[in-house]
PDB file of N, CA and C in Angstrom:
ATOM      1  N   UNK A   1     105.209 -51.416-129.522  1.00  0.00           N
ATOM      2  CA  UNK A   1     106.046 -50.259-129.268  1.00  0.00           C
ATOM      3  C   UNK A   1     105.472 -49.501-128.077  1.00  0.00           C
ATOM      4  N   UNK A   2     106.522 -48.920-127.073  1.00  0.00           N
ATOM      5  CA  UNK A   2     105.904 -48.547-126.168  1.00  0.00           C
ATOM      6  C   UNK A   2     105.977 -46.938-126.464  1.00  0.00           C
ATOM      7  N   UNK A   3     104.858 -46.113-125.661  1.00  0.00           N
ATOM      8  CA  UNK A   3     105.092 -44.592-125.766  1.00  0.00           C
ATOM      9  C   UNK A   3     105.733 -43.456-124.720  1.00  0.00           C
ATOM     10  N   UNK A   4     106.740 -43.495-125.047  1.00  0.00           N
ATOM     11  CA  UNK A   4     107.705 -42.979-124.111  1.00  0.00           C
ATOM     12  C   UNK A   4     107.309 -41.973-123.406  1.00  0.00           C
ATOM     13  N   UNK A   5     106.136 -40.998-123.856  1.00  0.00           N
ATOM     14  CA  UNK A   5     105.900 -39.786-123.713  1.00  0.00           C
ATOM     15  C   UNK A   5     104.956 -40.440-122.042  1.00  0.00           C
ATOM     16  N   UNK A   6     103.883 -41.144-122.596  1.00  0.00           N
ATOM     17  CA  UNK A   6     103.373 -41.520-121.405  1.00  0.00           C
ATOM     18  C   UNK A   6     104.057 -42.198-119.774  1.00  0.00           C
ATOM     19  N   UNK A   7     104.920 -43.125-120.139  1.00  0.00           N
ATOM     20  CA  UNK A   7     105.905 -43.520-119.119  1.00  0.00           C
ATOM     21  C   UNK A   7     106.583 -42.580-118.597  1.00  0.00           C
ATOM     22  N   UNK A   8     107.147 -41.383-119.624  1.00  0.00           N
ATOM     23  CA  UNK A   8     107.808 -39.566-118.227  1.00  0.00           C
ATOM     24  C   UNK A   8     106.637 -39.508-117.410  1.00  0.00           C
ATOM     25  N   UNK A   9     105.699 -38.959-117.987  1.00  0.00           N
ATOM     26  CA  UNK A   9     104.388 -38.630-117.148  1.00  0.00           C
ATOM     27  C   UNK A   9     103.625 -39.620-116.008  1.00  0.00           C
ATOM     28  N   UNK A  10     104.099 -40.821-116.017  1.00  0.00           N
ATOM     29  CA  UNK A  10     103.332 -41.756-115.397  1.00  0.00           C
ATOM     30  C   UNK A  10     104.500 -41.789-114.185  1.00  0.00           C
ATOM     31  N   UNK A  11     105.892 -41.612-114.055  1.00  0.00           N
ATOM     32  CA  UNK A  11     107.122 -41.974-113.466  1.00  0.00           C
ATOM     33  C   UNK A  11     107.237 -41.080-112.111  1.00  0.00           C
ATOM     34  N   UNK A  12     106.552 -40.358-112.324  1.00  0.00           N
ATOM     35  CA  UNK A  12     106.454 -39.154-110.875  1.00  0.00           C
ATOM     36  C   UNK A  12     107.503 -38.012-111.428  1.00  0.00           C
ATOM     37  N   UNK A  13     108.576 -38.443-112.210  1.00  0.00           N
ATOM     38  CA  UNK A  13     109.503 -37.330-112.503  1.00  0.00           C
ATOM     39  C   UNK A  13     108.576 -36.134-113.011  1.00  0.00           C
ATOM     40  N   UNK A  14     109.595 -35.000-112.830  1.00  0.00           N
ATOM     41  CA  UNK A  14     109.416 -33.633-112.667  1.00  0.00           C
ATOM     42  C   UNK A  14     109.545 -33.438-114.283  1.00  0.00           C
ATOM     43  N   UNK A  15     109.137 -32.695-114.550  1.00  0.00           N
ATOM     44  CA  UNK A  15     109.593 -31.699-116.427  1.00  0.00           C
ATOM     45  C   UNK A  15     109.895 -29.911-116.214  1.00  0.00           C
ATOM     46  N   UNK A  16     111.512 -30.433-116.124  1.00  0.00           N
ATOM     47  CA  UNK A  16     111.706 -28.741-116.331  1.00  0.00           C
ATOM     48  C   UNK A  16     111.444 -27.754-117.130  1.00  0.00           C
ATOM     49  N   UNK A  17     110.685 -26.755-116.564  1.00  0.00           N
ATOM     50  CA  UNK A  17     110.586 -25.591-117.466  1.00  0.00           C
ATOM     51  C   UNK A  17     111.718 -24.906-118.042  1.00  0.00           C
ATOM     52  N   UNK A  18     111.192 -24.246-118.777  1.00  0.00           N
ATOM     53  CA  UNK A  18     112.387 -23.636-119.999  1.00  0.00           C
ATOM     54  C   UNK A  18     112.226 -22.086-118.790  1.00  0.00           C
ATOM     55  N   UNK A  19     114.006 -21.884-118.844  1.00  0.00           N
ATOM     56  CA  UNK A  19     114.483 -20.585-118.426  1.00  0.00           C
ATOM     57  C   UNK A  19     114.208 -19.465-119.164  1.00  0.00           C
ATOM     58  N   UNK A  20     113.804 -18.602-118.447  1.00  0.00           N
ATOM     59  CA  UNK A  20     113.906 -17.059-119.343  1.00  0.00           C
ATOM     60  C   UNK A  20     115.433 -16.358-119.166  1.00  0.00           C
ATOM     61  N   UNK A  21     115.784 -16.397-120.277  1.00  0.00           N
ATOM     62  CA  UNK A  21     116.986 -15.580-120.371  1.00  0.00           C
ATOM     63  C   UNK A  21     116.647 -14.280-120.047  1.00  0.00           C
ATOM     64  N   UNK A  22     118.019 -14.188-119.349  1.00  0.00           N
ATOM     65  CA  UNK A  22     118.154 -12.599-118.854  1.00  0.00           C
ATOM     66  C   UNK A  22     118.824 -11.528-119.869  1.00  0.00           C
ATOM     67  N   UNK A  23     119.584 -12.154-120.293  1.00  0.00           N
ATOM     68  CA  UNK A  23     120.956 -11.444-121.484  1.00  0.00           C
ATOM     69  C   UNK A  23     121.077 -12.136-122.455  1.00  0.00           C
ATOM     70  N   UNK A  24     121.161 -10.881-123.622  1.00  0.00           N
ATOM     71  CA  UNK A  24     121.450 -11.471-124.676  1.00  0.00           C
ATOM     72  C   UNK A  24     122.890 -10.814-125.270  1.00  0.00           C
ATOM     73  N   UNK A  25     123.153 -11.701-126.634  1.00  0.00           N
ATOM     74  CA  UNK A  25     124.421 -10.995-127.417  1.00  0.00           C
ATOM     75  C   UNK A  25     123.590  -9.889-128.310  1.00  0.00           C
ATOM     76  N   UNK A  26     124.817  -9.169-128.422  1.00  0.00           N
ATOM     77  CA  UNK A  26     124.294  -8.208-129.714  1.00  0.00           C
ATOM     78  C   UNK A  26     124.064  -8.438-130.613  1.00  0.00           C
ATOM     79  N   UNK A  27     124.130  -9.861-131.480  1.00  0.00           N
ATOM     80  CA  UNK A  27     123.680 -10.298-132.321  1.00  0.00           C
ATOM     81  C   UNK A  27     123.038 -10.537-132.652  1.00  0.00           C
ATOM     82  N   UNK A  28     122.421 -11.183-131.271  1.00  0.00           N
ATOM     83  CA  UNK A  28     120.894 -11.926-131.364  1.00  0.00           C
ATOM     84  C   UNK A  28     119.539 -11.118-131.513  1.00  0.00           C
ATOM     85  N   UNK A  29     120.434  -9.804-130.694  1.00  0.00           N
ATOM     86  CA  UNK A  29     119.456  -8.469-130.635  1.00  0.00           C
ATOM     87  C   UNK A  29     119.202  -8.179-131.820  1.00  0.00           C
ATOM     88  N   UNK A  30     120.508  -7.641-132.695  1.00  0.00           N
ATOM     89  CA  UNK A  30     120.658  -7.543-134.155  1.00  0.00           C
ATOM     90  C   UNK A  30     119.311  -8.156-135.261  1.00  0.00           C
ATOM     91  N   UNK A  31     119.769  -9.539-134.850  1.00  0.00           N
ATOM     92  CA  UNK A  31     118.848 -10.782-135.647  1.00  0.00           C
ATOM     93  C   UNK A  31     117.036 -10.238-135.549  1.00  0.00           C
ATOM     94  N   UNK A  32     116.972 -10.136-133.945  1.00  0.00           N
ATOM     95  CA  UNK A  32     115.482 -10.657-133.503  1.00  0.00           C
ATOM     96  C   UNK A  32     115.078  -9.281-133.915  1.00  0.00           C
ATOM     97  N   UNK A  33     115.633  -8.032-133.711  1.00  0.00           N
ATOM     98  CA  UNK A  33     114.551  -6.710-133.289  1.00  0.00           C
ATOM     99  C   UNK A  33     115.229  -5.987-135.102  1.00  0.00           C
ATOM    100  N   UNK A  34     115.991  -7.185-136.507  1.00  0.00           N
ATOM    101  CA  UNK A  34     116.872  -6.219-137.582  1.00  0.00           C
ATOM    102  C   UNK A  34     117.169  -4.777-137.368  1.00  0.00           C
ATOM    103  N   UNK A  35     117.888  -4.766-136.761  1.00  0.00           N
ATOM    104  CA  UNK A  35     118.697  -3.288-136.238  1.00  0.00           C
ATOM    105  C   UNK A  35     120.226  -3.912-136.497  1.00  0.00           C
ATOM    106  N   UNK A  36     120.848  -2.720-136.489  1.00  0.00           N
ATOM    107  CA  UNK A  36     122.586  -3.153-136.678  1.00  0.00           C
ATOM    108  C   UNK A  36     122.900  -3.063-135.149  1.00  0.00           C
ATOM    109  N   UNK A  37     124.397  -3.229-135.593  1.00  0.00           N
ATOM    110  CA  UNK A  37     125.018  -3.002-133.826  1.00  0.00           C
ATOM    111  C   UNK A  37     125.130  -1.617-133.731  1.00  0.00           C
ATOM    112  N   UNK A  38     125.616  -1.051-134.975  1.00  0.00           N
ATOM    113  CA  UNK A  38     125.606   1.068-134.692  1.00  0.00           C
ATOM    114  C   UNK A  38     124.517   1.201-133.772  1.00  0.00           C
ATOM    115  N   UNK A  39     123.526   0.780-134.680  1.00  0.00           N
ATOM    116  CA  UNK A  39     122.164   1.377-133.438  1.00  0.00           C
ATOM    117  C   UNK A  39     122.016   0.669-132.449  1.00  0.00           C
ATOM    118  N   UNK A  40     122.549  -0.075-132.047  1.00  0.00           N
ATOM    119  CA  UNK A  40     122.546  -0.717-130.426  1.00  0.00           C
ATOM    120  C   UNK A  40     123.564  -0.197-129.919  1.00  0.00           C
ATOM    121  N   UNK A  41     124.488   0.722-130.003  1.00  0.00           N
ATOM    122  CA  UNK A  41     125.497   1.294-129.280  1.00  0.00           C
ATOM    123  C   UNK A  41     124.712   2.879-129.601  1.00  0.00           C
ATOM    124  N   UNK A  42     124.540   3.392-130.148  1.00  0.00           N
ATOM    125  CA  UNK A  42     123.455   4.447-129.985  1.00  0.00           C
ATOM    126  C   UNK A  42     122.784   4.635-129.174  1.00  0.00           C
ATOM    127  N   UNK A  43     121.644   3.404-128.811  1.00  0.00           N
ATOM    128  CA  UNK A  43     121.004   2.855-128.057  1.00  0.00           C
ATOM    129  C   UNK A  43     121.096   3.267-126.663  1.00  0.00           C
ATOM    130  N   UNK A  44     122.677   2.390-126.454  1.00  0.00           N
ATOM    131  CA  UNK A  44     123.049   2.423-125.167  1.00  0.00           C
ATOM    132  C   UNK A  44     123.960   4.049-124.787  1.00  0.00           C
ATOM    133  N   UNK A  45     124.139   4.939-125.794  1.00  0.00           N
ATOM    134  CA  UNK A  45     124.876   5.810-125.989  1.00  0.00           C
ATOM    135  C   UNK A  45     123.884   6.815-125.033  1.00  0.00           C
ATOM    136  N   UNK A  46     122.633   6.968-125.851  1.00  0.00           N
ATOM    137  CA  UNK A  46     121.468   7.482-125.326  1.00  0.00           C
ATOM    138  C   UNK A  46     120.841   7.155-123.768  1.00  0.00           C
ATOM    139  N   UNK A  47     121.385   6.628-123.837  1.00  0.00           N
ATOM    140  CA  UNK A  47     121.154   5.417-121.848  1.00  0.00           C
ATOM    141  C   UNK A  47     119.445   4.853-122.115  1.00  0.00           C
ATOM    142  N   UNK A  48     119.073   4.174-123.693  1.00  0.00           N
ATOM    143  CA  UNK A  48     117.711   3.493-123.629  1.00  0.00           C
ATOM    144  C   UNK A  48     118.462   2.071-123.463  1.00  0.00           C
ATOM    145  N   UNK A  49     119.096   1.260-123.407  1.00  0.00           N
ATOM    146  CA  UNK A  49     119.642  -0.085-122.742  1.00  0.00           C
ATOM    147  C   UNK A  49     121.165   0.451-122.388  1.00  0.00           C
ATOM    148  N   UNK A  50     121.440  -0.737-121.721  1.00  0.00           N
ATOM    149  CA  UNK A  50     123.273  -1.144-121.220  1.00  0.00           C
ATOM    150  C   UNK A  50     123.705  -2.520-121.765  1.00  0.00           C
ATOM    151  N   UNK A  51     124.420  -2.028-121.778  1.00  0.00           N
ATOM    152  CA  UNK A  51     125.136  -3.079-122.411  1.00  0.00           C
ATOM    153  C   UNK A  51     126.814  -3.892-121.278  1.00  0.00           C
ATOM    154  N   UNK A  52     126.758  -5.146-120.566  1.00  0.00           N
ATOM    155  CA  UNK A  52     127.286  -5.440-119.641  1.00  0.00           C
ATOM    156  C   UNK A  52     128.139  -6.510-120.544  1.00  0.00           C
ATOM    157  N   UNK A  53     129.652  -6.957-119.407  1.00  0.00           N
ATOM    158  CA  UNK A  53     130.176  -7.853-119.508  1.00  0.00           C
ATOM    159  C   UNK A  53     130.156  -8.807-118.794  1.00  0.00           C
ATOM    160  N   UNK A  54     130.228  -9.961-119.089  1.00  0.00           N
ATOM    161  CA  UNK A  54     130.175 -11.422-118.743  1.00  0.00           C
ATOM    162  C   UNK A  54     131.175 -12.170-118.764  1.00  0.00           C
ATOM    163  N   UNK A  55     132.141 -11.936-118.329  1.00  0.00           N
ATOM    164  CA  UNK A  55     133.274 -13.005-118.771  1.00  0.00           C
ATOM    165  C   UNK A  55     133.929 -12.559-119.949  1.00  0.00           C
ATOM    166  N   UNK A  56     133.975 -11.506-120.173  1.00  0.00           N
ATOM    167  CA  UNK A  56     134.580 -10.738-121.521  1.00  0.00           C
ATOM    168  C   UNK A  56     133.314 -10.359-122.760  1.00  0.00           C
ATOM    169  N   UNK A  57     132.567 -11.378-122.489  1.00  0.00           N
ATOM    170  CA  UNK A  57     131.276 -10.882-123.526  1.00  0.00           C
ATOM    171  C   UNK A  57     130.618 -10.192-123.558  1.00  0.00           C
ATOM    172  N   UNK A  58     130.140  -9.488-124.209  1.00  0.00           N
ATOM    173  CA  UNK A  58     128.742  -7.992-123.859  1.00  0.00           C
ATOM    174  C   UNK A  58     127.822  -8.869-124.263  1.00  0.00           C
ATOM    175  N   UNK A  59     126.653  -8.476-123.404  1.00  0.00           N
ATOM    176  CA  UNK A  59     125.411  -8.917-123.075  1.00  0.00           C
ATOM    177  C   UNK A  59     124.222  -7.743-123.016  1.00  0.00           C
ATOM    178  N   UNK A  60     123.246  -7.593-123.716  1.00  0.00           N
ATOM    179  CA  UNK A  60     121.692  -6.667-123.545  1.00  0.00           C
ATOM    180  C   UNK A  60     121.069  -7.372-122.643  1.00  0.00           C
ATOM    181  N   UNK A  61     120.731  -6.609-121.308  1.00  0.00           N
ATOM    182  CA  UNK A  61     119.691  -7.200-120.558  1.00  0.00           C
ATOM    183  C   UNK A  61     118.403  -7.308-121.403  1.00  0.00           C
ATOM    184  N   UNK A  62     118.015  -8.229-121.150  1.00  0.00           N
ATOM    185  CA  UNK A  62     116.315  -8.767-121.441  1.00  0.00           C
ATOM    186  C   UNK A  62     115.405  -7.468-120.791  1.00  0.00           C
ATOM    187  N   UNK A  63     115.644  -7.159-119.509  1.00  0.00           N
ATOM    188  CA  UNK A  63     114.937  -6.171-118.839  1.00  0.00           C
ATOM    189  C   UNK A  63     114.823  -4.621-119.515  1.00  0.00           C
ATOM    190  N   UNK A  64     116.632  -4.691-119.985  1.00  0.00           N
ATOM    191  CA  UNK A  64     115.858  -3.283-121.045  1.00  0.00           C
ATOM    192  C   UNK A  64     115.217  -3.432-122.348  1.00  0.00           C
ATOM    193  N   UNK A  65     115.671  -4.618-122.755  1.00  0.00           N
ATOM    194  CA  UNK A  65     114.540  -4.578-124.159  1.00  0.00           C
ATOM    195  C   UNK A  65     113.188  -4.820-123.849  1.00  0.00           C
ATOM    196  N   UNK A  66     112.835  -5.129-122.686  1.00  0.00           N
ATOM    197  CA  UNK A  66     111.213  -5.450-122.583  1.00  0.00           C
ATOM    198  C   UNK A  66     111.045  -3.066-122.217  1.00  0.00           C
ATOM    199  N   UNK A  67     112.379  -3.203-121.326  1.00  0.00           N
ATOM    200  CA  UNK A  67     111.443  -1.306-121.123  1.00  0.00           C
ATOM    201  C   UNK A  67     111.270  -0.603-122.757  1.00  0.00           C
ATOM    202  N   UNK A  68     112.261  -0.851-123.024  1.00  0.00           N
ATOM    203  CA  UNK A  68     112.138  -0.597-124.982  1.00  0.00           C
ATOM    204  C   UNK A  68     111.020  -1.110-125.822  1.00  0.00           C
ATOM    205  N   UNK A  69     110.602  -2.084-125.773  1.00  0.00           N
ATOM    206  CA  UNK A  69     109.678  -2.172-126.263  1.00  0.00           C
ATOM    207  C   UNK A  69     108.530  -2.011-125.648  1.00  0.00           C
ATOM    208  N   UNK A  70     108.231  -1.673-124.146  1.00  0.00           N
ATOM    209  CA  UNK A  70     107.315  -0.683-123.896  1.00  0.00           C
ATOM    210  C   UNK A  70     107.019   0.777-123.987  1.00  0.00           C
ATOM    211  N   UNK A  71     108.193   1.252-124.430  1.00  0.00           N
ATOM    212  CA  UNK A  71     108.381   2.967-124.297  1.00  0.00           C
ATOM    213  C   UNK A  71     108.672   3.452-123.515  1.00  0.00           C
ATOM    214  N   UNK A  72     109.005   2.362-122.255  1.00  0.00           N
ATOM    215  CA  UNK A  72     109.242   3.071-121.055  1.00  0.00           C
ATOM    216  C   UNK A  72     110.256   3.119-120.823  1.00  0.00           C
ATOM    217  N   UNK A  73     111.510   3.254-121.801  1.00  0.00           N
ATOM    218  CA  UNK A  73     112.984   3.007-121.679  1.00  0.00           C
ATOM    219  C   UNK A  73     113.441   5.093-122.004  1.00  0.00           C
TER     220      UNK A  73
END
């Protein structure tokens, strides 16, 4: 049996890194930080994140939840 893992690495090919998302759904926000959506429209009510559209979808920048979870939001 051969080991596949070694033949990527031996092939010259490249291994893409994983993207950092920029935006998230409110859900996911919901999920990751257990907060509801009330308090993420609060949130943004207060101007500590924004909340944008995408093609009809609302999206939390990544950039304000990192200022939020520094305090510096």
């Amino acid at each position: 049996m051969t080991d596949t893992t070694t033949q990527a690495t031996n092939d010259n090919s490249t291994t893409a890194l994983p993207v950092k998302r920029r935006a998230y759904t409110i859900k996911e926000v919901c999920r990751d930080y257990d907060i509801s959506a009330a308090t993420i429209y609060r949130m943004r009510d207060r101007g500590l994140i924004r909340i944008i559209k995408i093609g009809g979808a609302s999206r939390i920048l990544d950039e304000d939840l990192v200022k939020l979870e520094k305090g510096v939001a």
